[in-house]
C-alpha atoms as a PDB file:
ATOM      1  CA  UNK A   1     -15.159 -13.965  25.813  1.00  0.00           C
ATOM      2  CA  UNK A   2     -12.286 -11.083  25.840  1.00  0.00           C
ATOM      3  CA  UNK A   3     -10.273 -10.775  22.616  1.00  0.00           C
ATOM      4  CA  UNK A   4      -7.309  -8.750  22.449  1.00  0.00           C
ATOM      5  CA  UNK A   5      -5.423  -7.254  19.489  1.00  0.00           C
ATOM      6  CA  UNK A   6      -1.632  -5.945  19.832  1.00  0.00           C
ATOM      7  CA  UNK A   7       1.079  -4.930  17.482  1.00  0.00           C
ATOM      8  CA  UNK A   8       3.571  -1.966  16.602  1.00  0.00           C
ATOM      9  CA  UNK A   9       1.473   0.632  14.463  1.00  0.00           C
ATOM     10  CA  UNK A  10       1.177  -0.105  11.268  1.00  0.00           C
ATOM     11  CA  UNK A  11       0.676  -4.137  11.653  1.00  0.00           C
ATOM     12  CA  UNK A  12      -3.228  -4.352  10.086  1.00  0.00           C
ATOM     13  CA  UNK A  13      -4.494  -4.871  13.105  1.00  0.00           C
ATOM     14  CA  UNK A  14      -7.618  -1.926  12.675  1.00  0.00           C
ATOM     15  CA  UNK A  15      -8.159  -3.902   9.232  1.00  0.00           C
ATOM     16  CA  UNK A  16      -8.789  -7.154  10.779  1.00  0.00           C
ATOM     17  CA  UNK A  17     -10.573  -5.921  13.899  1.00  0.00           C
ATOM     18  CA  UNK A  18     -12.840  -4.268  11.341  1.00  0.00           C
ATOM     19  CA  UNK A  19     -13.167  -8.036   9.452  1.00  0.00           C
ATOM     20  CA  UNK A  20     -13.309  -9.699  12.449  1.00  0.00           C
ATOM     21  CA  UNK A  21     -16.832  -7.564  14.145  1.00  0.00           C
ATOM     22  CA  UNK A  22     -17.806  -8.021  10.360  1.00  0.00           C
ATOM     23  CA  UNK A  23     -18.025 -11.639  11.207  1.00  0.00           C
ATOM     24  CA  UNK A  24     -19.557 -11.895  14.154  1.00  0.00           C
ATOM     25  CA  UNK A  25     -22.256  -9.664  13.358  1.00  0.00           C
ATOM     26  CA  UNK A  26     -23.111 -11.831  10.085  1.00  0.00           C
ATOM     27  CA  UNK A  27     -22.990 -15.025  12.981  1.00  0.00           C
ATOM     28  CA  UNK A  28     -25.405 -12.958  15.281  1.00  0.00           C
ATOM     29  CA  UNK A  29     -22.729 -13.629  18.454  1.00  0.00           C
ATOM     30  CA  UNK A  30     -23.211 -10.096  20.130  1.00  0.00           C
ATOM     31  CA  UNK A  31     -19.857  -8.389  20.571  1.00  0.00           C
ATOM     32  CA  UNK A  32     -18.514  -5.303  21.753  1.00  0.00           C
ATOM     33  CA  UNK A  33     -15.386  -3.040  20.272  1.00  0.00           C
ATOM     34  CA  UNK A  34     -13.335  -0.881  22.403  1.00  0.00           C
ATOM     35  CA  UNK A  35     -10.053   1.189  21.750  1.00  0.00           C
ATOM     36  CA  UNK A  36      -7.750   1.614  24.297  1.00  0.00           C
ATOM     37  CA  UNK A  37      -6.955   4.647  25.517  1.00  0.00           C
ATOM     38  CA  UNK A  38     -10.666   5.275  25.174  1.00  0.00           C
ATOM     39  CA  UNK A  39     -14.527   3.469  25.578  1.00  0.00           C
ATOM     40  CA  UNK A  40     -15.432   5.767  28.301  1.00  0.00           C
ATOM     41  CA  UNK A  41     -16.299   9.387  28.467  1.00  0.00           C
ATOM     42  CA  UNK A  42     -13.371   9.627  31.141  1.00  0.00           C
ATOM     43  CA  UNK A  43     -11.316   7.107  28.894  1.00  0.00           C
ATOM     44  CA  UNK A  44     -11.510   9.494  25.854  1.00  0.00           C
ATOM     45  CA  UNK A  45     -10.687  11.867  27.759  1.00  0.00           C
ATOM     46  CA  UNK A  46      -7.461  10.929  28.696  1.00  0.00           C
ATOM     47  CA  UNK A  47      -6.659   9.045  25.404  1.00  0.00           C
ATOM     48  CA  UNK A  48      -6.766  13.014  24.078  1.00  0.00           C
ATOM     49  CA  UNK A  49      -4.037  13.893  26.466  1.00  0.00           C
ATOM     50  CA  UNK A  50      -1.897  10.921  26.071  1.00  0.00           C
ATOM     51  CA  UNK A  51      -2.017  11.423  22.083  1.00  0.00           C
ATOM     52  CA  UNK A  52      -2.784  14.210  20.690  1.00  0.00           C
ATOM     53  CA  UNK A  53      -1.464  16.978  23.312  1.00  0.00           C
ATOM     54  CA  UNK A  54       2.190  18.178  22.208  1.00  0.00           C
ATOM     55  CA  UNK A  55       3.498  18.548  25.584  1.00  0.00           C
ATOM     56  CA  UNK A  56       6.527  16.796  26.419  1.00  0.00           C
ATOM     57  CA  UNK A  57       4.851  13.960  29.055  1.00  0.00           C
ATOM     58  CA  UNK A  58       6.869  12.114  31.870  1.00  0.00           C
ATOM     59  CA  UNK A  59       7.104   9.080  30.979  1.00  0.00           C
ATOM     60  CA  UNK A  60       5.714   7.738  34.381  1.00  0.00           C
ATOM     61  CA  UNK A  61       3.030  10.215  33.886  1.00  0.00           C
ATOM     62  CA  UNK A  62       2.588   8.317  30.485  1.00  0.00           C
ATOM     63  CA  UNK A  63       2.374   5.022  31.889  1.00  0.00           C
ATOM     64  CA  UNK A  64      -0.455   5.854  34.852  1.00  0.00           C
ATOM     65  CA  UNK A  65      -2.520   7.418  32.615  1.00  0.00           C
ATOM     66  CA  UNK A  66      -2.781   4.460  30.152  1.00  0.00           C
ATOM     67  CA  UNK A  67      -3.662   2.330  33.242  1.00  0.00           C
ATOM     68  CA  UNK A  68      -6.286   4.700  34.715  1.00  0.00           C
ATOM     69  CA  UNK A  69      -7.762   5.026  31.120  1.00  0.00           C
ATOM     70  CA  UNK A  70      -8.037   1.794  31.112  1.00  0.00           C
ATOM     71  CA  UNK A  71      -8.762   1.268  34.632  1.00  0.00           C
ATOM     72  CA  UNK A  72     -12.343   3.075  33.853  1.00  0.00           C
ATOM     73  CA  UNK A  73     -12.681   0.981  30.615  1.00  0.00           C
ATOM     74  CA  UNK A  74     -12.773  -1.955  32.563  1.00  0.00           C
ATOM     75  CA  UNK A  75     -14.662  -1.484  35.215  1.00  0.00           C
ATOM     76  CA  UNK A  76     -17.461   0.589  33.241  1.00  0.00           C
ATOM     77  CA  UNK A  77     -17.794  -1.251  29.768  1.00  0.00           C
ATOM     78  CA  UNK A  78     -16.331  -4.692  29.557  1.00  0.00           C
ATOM     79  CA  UNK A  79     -16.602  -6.443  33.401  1.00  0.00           C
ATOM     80  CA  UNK A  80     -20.613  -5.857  32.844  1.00  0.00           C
ATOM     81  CA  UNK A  81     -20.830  -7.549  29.191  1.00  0.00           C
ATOM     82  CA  UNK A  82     -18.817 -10.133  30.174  1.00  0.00           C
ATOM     83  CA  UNK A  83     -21.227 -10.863  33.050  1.00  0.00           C
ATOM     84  CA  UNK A  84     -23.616 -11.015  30.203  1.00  0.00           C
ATOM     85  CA  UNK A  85     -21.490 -13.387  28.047  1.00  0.00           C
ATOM     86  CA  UNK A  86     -21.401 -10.908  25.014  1.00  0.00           C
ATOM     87  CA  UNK A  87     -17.761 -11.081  23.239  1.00  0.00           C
ATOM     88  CA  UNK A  88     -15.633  -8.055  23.963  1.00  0.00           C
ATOM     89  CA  UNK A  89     -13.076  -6.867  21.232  1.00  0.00           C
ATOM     90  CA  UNK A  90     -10.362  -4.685  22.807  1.00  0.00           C
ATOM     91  CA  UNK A  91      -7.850  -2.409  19.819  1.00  0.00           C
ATOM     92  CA  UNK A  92      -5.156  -3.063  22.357  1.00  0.00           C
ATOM     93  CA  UNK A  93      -5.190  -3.617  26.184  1.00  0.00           C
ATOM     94  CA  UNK A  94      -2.441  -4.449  29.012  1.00  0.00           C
ATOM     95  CA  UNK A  95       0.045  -5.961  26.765  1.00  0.00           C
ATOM     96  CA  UNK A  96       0.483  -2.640  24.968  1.00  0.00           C
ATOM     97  CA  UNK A  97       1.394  -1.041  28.167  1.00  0.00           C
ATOM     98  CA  UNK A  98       4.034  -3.538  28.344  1.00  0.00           C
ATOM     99  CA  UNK A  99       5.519  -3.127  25.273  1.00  0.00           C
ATOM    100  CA  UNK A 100       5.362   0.408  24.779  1.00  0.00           C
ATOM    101  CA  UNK A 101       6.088   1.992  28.430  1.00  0.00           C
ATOM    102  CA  UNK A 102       7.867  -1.132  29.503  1.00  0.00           C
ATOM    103  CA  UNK A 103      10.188  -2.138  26.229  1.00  0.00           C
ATOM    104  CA  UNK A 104       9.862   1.390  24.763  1.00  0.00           C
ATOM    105  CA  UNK A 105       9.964   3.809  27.016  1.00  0.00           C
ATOM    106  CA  UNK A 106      11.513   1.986  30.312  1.00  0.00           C
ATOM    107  CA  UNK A 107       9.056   3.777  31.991  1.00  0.00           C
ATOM    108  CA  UNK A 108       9.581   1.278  35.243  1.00  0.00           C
ATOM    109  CA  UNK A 109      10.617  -2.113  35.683  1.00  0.00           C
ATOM    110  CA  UNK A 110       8.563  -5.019  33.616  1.00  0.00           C
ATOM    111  CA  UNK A 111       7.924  -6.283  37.348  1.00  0.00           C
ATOM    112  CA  UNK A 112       6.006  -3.003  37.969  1.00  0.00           C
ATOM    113  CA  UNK A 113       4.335  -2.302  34.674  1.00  0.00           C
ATOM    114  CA  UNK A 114       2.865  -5.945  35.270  1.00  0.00           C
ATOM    115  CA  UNK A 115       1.702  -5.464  39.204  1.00  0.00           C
ATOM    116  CA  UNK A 116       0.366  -2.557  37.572  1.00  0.00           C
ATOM    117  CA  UNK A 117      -1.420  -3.936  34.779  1.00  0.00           C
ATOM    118  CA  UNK A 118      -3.111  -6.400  37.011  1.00  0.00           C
ATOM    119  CA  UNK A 119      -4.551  -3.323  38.731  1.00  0.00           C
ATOM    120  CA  UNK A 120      -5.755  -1.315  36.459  1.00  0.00           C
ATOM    121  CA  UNK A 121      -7.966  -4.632  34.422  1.00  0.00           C
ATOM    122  CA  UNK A 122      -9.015  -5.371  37.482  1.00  0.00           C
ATOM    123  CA  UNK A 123      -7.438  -8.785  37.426  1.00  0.00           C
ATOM    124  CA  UNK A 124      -9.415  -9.453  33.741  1.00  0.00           C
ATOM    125  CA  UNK A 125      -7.446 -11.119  31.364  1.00  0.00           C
ATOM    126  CA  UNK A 126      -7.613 -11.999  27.585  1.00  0.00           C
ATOM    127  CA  UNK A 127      -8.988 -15.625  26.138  1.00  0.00           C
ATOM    128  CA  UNK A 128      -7.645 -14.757  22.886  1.00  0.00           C
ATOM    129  CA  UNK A 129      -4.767 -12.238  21.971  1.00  0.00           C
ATOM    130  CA  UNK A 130      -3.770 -11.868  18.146  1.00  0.00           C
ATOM    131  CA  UNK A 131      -0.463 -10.532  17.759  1.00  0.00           C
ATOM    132  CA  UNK A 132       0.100  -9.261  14.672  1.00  0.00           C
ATOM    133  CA  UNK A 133       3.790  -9.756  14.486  1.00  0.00           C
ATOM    134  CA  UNK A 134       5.802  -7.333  11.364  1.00  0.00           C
ATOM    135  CA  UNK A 135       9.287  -6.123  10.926  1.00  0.00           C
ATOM    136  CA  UNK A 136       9.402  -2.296  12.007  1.00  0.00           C
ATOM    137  CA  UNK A 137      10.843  -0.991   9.227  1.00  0.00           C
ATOM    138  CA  UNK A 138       7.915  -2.731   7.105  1.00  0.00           C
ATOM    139  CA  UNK A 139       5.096  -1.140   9.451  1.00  0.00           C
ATOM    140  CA  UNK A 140       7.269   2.619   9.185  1.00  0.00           C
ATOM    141  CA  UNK A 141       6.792   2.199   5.606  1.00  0.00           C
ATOM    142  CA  UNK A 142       3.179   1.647   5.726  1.00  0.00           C
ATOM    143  CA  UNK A 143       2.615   4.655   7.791  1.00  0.00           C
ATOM    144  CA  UNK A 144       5.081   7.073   6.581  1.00  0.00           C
ATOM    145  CA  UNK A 145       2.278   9.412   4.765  1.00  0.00           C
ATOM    146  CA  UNK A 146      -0.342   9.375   7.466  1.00  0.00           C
ATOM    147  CA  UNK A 147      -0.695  11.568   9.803  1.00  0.00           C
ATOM    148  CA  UNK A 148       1.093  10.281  13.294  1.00  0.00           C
ATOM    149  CA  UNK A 149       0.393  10.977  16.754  1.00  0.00           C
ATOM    150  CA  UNK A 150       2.336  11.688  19.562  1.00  0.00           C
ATOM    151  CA  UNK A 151       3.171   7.977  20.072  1.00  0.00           C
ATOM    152  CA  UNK A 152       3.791   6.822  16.479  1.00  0.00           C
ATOM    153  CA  UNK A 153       6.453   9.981  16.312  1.00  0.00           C
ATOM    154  CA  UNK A 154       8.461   8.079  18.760  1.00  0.00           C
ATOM    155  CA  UNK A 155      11.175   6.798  16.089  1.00  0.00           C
ATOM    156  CA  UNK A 156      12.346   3.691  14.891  1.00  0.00           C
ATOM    157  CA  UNK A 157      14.528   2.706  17.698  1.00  0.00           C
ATOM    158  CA  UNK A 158      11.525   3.257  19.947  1.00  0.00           C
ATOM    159  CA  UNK A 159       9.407   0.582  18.018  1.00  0.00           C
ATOM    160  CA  UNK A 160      11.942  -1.910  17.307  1.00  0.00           C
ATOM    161  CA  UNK A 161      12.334  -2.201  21.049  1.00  0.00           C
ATOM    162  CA  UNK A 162       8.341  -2.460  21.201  1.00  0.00           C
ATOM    163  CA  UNK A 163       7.679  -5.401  18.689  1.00  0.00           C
ATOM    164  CA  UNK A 164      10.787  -6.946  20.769  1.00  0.00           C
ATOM    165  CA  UNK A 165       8.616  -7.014  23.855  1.00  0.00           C
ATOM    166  CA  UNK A 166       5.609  -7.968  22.044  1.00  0.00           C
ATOM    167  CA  UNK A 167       7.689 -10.969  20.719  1.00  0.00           C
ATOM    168  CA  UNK A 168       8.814 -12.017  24.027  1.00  0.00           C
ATOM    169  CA  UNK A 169       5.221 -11.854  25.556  1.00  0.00           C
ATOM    170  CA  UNK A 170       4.138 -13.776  22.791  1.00  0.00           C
ATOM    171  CA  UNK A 171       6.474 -16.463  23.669  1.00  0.00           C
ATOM    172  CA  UNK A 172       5.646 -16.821  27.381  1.00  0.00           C
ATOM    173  CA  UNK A 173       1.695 -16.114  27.477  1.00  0.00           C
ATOM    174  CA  UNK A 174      -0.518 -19.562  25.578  1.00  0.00           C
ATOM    175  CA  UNK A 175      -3.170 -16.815  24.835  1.00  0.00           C
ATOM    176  CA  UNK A 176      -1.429 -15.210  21.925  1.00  0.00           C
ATOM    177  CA  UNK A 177      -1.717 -16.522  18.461  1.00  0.00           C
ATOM    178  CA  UNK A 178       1.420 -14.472  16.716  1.00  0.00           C
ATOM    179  CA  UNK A 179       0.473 -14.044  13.025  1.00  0.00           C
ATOM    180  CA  UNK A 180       2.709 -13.151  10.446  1.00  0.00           C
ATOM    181  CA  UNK A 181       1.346  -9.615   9.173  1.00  0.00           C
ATOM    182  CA  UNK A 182       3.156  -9.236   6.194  1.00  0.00           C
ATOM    183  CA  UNK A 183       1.014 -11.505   4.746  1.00  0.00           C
ATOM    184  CA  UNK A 184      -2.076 -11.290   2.518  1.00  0.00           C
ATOM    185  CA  UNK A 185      -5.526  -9.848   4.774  1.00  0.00           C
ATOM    186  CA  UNK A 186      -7.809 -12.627   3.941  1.00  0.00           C
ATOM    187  CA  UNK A 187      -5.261 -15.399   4.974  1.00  0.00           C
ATOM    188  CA  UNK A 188      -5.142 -13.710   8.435  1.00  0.00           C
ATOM    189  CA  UNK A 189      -9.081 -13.046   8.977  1.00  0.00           C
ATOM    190  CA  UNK A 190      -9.146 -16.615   8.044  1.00  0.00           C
ATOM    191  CA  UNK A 191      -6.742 -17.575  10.692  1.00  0.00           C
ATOM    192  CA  UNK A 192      -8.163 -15.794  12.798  1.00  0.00           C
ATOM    193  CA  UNK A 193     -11.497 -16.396  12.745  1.00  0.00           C
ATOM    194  CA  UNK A 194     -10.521 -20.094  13.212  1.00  0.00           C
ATOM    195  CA  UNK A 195      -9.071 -19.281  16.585  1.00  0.00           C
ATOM    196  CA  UNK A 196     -12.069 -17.461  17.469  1.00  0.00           C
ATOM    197  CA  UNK A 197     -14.392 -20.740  16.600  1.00  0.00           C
ATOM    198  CA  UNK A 198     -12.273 -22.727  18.292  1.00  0.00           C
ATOM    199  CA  UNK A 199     -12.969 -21.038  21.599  1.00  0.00           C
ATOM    200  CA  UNK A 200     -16.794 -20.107  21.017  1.00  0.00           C
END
């Protein structure tokens, strides 16, 4: 079983990621958690470039390197424990790409972001995606005194037009389950872990 997590920065979504591996560990269901950009050696690698290097990056550039990083996730980590029916956890995967190179940045057309996506997961998809849906100028608030990366400096404009693609992939994919954020952090676990039972 593949589980994905997506939302603007600041949503919660580390906090009930965190809740969620909590839960399955208690419930003995083995389970894997990945980051994306990251997992790998390679991965790591190039999650270092994409975030923490202060060189202005094309934003093409941007968008290939997300995929290969996750290109090598995929193929390395989570295609194998699948095979083994363990439950993988991803902290983000192709819908992220979407929203932030395709909505964000208008790296390239949605049409190629998505060919594109399908590439680099190697055709994998999600059973379960929780969106963690929040206004952007809630999330900016929650992050204003922490220390931001390279993509969480991107401005408010930038992020509004992210959480506007994650709300329209949301509305056409059956495997999200959009949950309000704003709300309190047990009422979501507890949603969410619902979800999860519902498809174990």
């Amino acid at each position: 079983m593949l589980i994905s997590f997506e939302g603007i920065d600041g949503c919660g979504k580390s906090t009930q990621i965190s809740l969620l591996k909590n839960y399955l560990d208690q419930k003995n269901f083995k389970n894997h958690l990945f980051r994306e950009p990251g997992g790998t050696e390679i991965s790591e690698k190039i999650r270092s470039l994409l975030l923490h290097e202060s060189d202005e990056m094309d934003s093409i550039t941007e968008l290939l390197l997300f995929s290969a990083a996750r290109s090598q996730l995929i193929s390395e980590k989570v295609i194998p424990l699948l095979k083994m029916k363990d439950i993988v956890i991803l902290d983000r995967f192709y819908d992220s790409t979407t929203a932030y190179q395709g909505y964000g940045r208008k790296s390239s057309s949605l049409e190629h972001i998505h060919l594109l996506n399908s590439i680099a997961s190697h055709q994998i998809k999600p059973d379960l995606t929780f969106y963690l849906r929040i206004d952007p100028e809630v999330a900016g608030k929650r992050t204003q005194n922490t220390e931001k990366d390279r993509m969480e400096k991107a401005g408010m404009s930038f992020f509004k037009n992210v959480a506007k693609g994650f709300d329209e992939l949301s509305k056409s994919n059956k495997r999200f389950v959009t949950l309000d954020a704003a709300r309190e952090v047990e009422i979501i676990h507890k949603e969410i872990i619902e979800a999860v039972e519902n498809h174990l």
